[in-house]
Every structure is written in C-alpha cells, then in structure tokens.
Protein backbone atom coordinates (compact mmCIF):
# COMPACT_ATOMS: atom_id res chain seq x y z
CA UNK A 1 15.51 -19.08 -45.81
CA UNK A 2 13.86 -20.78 -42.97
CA UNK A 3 14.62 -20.69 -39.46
CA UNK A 4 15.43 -23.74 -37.30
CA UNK A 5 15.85 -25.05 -33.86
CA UNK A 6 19.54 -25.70 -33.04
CA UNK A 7 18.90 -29.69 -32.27
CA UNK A 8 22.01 -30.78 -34.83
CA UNK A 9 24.19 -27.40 -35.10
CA UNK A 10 24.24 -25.69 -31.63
CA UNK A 11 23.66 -22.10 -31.93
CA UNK A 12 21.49 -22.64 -35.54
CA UNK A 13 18.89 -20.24 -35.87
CA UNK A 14 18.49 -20.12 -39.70
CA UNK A 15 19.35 -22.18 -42.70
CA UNK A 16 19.13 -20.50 -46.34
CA UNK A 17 19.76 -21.73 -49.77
CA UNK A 18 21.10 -19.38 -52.12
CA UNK A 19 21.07 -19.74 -56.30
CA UNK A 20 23.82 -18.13 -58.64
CA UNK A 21 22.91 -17.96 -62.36
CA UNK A 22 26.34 -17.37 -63.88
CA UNK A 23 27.20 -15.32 -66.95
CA UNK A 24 28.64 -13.51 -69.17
CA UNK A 25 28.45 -9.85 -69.72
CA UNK A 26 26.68 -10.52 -72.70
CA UNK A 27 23.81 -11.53 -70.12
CA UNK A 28 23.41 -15.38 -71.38
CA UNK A 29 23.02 -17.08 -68.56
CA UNK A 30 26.04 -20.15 -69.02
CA UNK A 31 25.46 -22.41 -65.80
CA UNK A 32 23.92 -21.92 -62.26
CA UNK A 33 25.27 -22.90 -58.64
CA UNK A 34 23.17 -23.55 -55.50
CA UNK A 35 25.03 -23.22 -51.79
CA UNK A 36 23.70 -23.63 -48.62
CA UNK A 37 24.27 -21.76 -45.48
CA UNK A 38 23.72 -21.69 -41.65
CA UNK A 39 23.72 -18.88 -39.18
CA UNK A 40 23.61 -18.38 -35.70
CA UNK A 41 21.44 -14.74 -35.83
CA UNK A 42 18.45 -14.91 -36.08
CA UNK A 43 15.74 -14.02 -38.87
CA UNK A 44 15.44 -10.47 -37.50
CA UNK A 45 19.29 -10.11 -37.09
CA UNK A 46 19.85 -11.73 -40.70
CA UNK A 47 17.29 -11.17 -43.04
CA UNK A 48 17.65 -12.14 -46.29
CA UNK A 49 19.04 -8.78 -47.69
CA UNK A 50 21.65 -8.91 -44.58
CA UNK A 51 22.70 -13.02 -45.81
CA UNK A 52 23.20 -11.71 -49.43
CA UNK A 53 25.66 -8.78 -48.31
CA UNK A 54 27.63 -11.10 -46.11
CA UNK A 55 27.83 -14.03 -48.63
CA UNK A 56 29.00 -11.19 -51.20
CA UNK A 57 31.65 -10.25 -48.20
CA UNK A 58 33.11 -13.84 -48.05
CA UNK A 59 33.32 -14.32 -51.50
CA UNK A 60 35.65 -10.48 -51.40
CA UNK A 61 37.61 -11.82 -49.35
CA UNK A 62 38.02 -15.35 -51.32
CA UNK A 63 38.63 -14.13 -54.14
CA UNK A 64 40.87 -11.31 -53.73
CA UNK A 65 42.95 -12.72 -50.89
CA UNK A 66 42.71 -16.66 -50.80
CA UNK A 67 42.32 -17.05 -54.53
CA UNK A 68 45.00 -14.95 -55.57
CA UNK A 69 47.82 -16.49 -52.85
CA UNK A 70 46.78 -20.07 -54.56
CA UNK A 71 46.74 -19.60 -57.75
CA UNK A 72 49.64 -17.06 -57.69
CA UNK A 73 51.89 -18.54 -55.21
CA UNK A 74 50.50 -21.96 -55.41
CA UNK A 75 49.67 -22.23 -51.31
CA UNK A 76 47.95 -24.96 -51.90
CA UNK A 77 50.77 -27.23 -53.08
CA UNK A 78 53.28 -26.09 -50.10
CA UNK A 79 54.56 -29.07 -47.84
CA UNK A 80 54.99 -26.56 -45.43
CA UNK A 81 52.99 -28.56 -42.34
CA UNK A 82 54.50 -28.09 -38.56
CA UNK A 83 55.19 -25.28 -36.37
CA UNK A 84 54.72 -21.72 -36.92
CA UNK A 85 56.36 -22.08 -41.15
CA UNK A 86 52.64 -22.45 -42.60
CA UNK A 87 51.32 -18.88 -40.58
CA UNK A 88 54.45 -17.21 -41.45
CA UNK A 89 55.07 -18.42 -44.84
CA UNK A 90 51.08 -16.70 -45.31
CA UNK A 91 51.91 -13.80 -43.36
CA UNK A 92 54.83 -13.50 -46.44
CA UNK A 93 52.48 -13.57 -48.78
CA UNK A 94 50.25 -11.68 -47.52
CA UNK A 95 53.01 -8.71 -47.51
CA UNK A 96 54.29 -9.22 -50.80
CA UNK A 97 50.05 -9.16 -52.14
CA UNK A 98 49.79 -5.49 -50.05
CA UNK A 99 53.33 -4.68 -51.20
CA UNK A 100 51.69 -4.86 -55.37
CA UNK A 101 48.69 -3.42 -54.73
CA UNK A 102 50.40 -0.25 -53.07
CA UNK A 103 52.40 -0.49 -55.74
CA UNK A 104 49.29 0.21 -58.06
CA UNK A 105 50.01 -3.01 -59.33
CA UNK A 106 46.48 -4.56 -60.65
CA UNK A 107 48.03 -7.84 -61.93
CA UNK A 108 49.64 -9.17 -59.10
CA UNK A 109 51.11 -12.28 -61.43
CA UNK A 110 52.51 -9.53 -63.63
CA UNK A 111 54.01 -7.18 -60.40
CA UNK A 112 55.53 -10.57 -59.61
CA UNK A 113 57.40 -10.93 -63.13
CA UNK A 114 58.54 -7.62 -63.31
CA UNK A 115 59.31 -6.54 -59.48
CA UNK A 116 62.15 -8.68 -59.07
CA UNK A 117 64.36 -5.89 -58.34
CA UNK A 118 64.62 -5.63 -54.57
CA UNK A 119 65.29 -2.25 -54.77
CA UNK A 120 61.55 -1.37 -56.63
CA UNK A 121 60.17 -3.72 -53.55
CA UNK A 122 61.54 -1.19 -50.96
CA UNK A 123 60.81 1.78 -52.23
CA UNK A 124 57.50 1.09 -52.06
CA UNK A 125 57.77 1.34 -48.22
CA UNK A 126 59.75 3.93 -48.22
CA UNK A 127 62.72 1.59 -47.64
C-alpha cells in the first residue's frame, strides 16, 4: 500500500497490491495471483485491514451473483445489445437466482433442472 498524489487518476489517494496464494484444503499452496487496486480514501479512511474486507466484499458479490448468472445462464454469450432488453433480461435473472435460493435451493444449476414446474416457481412467492 502506498499513497499517491492524484496527477493520473483524479481523486487517487492510495494504490495497493494485493497477493493470493491459492489452495487446496489440504493447505498445498497450488498457484498464486497478484491484483492491483486504487482508491479514492485515504490511508486513514482505508487502511490495509479496511482494503482486505472490501476486496473480500467484491469478490461476494462476483462470485455469488455475476459468476453464477454467467456460467449458469450463460450472460455472457447473450446478443441481447440495445434498449432496455440487456437490464431487464438481468433483472430476470436476477429473480429467478433469489427465487432458488428462497427456495433453499443451494445448487442453483440443479433448482434450474428440476424447477421447471411453474407451479413449484410460484409457490415460492406465495403465488
């Protein structure tokens, strides 16, 4: 972590580089990954226990909304490119992720298989 003047990146206070030994739960150590960061608080505001808990935030949010609607419902592929179809085609997907997981679902590719019954769906809301 070091902090910076915001010459390049308006609003830069601090830059930080961050190293990820990844593993298995046998503790072996199978390959690392290095990321860099910038933020806009500054070193009191962010200190280096605050950067870890929000990088661990983003990466919540990655991987258990963004990951999940591309690998699941391949987002990534969709053609889907003008207007409003992109935002509401996510907002679908979004509902059917929230529909699962109330549904105690913990697999959603699995609740997808098996809830093809519309009728399962809705009762879920209360529908």
């Amino acid at each position: 972590m070091a902090t910076c003047d915001d010459t390049l990146l308006p609003g830069t206070r601090q830059v930080f580089r961050l190293r990820r030994d990844i593993g298995g739960l046998d503790g072996v150590r199978t390959s690392k990954e290095i990321i860099h960061g910038i933020v806009i608080l500054d070193a009191e505001r962010a200190t280096p226990c605050h950067l870890n808990i929000y990088t661990r935030d983003h990466w919540t949010v990655e991987n258990r909304l963004h990951w999940t609607r591309d690998t699941t419902f391949h987002e990534d592929k969709s053609q889907l490119r003008t207007g409003a179809a992109p935002r509401n085609m996510a907002a679908f997907r979004n509902l059917t992720l929230n529909t699962f997981r109330l549904a105690g679902r913990a697999s959603i590719a699995h609740a997808r298989r098996d809830l093809h019954d519309r009728t399962d769906v809705f009762a879920v809301h209360g529908i």
